[in-house]
C-alpha atoms as a PDB file:
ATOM      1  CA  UNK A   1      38.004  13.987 -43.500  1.00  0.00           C
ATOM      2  CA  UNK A   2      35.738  11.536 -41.294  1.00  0.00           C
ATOM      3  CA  UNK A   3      36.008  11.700 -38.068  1.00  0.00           C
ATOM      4  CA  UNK A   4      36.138   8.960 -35.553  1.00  0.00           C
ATOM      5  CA  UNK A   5      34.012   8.176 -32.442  1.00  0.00           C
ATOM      6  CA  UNK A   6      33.803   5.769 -30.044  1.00  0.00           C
ATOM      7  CA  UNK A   7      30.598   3.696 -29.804  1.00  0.00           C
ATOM      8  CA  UNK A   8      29.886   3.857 -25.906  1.00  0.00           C
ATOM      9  CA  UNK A   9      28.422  -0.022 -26.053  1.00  0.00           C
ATOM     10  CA  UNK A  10      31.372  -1.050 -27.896  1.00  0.00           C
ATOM     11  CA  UNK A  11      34.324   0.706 -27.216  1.00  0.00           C
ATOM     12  CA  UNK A  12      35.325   0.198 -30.867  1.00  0.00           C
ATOM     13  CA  UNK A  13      35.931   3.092 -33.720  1.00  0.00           C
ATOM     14  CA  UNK A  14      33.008   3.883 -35.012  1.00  0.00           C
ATOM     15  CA  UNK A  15      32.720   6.210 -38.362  1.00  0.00           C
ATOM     16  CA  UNK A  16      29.185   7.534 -37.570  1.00  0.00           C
ATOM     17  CA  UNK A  17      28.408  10.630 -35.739  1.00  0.00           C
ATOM     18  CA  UNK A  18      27.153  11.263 -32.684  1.00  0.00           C
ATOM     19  CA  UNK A  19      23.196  12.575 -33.109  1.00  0.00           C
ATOM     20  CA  UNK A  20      21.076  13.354 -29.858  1.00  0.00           C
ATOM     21  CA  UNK A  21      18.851  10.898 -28.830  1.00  0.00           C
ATOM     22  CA  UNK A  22      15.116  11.510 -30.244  1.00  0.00           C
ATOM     23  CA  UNK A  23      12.867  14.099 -28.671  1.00  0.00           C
ATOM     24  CA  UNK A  24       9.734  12.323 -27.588  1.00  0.00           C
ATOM     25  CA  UNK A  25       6.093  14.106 -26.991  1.00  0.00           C
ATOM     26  CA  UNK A  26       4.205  13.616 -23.582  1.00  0.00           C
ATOM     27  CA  UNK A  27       1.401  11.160 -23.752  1.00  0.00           C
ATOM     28  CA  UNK A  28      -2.017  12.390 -21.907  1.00  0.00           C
ATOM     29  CA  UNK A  29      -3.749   9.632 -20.555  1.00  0.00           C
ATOM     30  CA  UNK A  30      -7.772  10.675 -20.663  1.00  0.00           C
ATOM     31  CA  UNK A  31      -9.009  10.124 -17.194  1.00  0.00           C
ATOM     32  CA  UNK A  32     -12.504   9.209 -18.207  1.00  0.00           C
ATOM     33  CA  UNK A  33     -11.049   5.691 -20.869  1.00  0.00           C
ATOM     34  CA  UNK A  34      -8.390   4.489 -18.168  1.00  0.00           C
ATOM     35  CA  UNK A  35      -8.528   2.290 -14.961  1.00  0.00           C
ATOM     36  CA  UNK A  36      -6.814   1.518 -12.385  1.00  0.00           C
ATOM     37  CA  UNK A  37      -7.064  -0.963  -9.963  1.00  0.00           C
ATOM     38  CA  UNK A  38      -4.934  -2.339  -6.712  1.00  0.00           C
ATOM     39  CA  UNK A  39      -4.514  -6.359  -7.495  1.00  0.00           C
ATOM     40  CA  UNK A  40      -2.986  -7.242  -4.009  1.00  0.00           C
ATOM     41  CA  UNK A  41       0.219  -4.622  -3.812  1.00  0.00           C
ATOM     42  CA  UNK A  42      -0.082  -4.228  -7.330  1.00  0.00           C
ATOM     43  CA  UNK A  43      -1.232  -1.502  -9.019  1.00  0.00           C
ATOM     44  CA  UNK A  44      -2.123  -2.546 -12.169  1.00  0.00           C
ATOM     45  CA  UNK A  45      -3.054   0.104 -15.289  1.00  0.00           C
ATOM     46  CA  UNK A  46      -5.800  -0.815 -18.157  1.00  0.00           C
ATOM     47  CA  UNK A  47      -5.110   1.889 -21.092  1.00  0.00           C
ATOM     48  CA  UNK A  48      -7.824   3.440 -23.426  1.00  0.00           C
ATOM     49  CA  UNK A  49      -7.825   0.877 -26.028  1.00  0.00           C
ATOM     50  CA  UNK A  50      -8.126  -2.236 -23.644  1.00  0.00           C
ATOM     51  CA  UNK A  51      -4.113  -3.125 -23.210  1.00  0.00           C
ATOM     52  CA  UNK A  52      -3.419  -4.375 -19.298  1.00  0.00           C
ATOM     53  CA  UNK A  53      -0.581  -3.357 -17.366  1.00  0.00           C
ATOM     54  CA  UNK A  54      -0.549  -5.774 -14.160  1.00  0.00           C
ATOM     55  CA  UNK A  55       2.081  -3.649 -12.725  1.00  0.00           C
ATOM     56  CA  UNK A  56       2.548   0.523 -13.123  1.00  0.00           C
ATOM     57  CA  UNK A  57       4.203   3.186 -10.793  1.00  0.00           C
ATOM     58  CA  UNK A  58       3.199   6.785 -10.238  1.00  0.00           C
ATOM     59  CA  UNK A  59       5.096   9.866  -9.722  1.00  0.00           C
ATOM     60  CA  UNK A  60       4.321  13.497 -10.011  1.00  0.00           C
ATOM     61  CA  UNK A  61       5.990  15.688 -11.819  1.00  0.00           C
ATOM     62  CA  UNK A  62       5.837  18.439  -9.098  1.00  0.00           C
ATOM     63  CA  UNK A  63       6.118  16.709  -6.197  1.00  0.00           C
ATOM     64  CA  UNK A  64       6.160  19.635  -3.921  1.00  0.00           C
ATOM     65  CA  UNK A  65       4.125  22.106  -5.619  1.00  0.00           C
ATOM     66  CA  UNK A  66       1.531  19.744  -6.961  1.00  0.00           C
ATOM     67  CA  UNK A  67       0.144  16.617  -5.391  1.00  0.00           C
ATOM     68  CA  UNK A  68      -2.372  15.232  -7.604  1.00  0.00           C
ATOM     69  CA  UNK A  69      -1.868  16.992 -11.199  1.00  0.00           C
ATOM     70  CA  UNK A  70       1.044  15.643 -13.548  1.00  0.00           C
ATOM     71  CA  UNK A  71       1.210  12.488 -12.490  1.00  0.00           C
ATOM     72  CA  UNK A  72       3.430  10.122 -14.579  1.00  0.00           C
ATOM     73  CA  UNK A  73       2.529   6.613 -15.008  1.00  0.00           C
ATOM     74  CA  UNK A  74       5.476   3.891 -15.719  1.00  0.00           C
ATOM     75  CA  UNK A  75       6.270   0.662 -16.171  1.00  0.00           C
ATOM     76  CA  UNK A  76       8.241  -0.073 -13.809  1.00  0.00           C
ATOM     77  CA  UNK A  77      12.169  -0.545 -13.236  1.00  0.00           C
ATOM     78  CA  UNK A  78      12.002  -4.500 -13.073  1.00  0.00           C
ATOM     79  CA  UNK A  79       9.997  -5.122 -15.277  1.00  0.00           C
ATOM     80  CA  UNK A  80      10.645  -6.310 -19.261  1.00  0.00           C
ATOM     81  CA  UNK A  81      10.136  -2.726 -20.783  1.00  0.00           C
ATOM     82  CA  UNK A  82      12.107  -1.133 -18.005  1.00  0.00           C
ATOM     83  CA  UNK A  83      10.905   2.619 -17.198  1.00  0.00           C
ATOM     84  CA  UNK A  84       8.625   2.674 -19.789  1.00  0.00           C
ATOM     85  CA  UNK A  85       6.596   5.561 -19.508  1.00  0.00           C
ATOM     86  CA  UNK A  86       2.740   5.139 -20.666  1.00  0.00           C
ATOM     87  CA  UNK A  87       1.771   8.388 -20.095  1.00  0.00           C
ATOM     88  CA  UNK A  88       0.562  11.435 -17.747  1.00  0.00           C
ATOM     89  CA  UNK A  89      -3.014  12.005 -15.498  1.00  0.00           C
ATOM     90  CA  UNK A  90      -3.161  15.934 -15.730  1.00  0.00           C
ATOM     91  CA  UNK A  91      -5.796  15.627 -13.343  1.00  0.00           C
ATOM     92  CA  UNK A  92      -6.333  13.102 -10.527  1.00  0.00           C
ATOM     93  CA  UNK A  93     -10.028  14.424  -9.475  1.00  0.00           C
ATOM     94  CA  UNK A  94     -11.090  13.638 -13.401  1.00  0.00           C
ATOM     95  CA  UNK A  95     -10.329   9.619 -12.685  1.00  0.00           C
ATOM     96  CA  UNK A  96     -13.406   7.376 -11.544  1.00  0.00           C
ATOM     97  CA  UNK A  97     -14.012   6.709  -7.913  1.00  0.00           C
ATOM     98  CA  UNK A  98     -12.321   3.629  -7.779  1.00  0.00           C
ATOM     99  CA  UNK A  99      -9.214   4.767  -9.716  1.00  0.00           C
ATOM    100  CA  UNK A 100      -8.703   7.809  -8.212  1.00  0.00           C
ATOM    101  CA  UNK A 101      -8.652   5.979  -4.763  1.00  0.00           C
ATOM    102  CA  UNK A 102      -6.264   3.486  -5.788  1.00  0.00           C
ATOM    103  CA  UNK A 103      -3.680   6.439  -7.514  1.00  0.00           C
ATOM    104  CA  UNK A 104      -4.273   8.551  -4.475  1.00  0.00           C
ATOM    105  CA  UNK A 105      -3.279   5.553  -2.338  1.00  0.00           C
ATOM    106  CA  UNK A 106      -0.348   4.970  -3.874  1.00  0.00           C
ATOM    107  CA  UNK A 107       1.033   8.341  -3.831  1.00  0.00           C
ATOM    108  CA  UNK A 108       0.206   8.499  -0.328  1.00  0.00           C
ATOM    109  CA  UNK A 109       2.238   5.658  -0.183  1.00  0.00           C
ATOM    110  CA  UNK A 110       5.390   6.625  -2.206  1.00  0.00           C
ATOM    111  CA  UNK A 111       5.503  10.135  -0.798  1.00  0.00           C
ATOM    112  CA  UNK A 112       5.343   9.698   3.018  1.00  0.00           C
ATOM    113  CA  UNK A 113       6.081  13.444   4.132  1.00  0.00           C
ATOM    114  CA  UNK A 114       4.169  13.673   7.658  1.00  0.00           C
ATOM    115  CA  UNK A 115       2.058  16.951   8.340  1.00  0.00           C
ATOM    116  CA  UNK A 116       3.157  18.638  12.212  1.00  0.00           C
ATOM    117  CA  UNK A 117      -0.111  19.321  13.163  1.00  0.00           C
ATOM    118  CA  UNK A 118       1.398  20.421  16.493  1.00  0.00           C
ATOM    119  CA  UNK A 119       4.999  21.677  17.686  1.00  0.00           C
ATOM    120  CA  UNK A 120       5.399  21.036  21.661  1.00  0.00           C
ATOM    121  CA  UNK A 121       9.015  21.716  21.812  1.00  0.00           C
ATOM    122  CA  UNK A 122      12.000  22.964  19.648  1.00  0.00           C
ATOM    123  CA  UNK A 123      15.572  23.224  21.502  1.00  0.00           C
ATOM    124  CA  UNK A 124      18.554  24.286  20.511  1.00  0.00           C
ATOM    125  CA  UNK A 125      21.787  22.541  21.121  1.00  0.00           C
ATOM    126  CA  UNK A 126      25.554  22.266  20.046  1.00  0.00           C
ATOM    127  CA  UNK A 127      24.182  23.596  16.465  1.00  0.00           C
ATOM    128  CA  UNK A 128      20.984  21.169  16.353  1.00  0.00           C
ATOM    129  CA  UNK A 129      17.503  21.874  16.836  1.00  0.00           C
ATOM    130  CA  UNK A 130      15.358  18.959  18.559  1.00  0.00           C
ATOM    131  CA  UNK A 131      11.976  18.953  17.725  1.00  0.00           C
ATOM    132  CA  UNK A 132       8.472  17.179  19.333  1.00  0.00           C
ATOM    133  CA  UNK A 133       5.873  17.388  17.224  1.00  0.00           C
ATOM    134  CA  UNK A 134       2.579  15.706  16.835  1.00  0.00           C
ATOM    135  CA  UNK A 135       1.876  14.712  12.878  1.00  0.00           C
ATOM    136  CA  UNK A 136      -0.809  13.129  11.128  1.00  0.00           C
ATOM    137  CA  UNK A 137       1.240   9.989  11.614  1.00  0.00           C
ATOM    138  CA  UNK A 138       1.463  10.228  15.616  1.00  0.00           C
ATOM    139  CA  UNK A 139       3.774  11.796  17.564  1.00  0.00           C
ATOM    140  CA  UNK A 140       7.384  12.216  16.200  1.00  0.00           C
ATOM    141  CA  UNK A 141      10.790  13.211  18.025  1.00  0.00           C
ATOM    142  CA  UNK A 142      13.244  14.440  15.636  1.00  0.00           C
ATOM    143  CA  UNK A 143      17.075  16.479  15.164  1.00  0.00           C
ATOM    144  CA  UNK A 144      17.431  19.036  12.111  1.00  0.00           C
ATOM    145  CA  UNK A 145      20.951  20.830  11.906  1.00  0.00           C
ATOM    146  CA  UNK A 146      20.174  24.495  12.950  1.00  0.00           C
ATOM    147  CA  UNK A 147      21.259  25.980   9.146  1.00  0.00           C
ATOM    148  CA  UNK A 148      17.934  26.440   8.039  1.00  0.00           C
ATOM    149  CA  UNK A 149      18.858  27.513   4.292  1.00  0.00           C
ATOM    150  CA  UNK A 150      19.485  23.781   3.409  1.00  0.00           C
ATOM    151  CA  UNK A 151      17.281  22.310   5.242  1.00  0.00           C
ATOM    152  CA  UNK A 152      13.717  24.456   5.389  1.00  0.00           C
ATOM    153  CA  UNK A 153      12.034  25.340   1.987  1.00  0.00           C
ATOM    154  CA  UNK A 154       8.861  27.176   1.316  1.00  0.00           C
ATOM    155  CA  UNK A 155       7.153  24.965  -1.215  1.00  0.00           C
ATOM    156  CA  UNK A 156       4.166  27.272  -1.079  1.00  0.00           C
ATOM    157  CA  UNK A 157       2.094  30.165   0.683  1.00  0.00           C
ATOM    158  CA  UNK A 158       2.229  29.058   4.137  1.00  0.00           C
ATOM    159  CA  UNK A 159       3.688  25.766   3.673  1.00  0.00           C
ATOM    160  CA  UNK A 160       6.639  25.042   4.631  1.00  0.00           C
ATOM    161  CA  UNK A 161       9.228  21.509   4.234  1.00  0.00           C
ATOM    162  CA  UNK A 162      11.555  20.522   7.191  1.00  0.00           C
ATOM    163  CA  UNK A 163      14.120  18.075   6.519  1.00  0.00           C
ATOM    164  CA  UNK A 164      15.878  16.567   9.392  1.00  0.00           C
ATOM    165  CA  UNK A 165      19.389  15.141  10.231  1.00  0.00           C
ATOM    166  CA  UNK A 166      17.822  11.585   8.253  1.00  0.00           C
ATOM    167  CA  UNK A 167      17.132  13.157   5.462  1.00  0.00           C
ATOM    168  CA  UNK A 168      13.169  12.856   6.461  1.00  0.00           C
ATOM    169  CA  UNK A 169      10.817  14.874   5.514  1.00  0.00           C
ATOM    170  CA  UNK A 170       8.272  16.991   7.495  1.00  0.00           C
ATOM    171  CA  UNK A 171       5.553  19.084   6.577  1.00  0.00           C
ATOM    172  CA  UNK A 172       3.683  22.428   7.807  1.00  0.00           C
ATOM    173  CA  UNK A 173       0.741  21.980   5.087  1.00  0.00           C
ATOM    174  CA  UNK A 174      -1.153  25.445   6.787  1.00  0.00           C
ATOM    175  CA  UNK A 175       0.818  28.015   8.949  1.00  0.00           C
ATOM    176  CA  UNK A 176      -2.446  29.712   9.508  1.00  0.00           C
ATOM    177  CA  UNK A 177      -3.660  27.018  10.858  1.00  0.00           C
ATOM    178  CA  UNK A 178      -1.569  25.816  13.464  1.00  0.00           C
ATOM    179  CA  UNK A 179      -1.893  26.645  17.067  1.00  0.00           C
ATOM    180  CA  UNK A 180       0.061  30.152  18.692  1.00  0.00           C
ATOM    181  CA  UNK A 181       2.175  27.802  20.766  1.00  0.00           C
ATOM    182  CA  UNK A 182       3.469  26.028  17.323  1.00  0.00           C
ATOM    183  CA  UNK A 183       3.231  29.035  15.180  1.00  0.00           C
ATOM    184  CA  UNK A 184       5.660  31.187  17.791  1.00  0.00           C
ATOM    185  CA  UNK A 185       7.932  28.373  17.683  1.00  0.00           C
ATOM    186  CA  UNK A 186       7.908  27.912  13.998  1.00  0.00           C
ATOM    187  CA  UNK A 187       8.772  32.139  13.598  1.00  0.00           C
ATOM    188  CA  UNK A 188      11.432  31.994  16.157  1.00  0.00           C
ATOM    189  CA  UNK A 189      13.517  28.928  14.977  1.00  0.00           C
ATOM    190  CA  UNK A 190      13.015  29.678  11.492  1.00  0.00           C
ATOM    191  CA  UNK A 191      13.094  33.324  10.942  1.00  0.00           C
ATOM    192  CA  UNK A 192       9.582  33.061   9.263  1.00  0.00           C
END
């Protein structure tokens, strides 16, 4: 006896089963045959064999771990082959000069996390925590709720992730190498 399914497009009977959708394998993209260049705010992709992209997005695959290895390169969402994906740079530092600036530029771009460089202050309050910091950015005032399981992660050995009330993101990149003032404050807010 068949069995009947619904065709999620159609909402009609449909006598075919269901089968996953196909497995695909990553594409490595060697650093040394591709380009990439900034045409305005565009940053446009040329691939090993010569095709032009005049539009491609980058993300990493570890964004918290890793910052320039993994990085996935796509077509973009509004574009005619929506989400497309053309492939991953394992390696960042194996691009030429002039792509490697442009990729790194647009990561720094799409991931604005600001590194505290400095802590002045951290206060607590009615179950808030208001910091003023200096970051790489400038100087930044900011409230994070004073539960620090959901909103303070250890991304690494040293480095640390602060998430605020807004949902932004802050960044100790070196405990080590902070000042006593800002590493005191960091231990006693934080239990570190």
């Amino acid at each position: 006896m068949a069995s009947t399914y619904f065709s999620m497009d159609t909402a009609h009977p449909s006598e075919s089963i269901y089968q996953a959708p196909e497995s695909f394998e990553t594409m490595f993209l060697d650093p040394k045959t591709v380009h990439f260049h900034h045409d305005g705010h565009n940053l446009t992709f040329t691939a090993s064999d010569g095709t032009h992209y005049p539009r491609v997005t980058l993300r990493r695959s570890f964004p918290l771990s890793a910052d320039n290895t993994y990085i996935v390169v796509r077509v973009p969402e509004e574009e005619p082959e929506r989400s497309h994906e053309l492939g991953v740079i394992v390696d960042c530092l194996e691009l030429g000069d002039e792509s490697r600036n442009a990729v790194e530029y647009e990561l720094r771009s799409f991931y604005l996390v600001p590194t505290i460089q400095r802590i002045h202050s951290i206060r607590e309050e009615f179950g808030f925590l208001y910091w003023s910091v200096d970051t790489d950015r400038g100087s930044k005032d900011f409230i994070m709720r004073d539960s620090i399981i959901g909103h303070v992660r250890q991304v690494g050995p040293g480095r640390w992730l602060i998430i605020d009330i807004n949902q932004t993101r802050y960044e100790v990149h070196n405990f080590e190498q902070l000042d006593e003032h800002s590493q005191s404050l960091l231990t006693r807010y934080l239990l570190l």
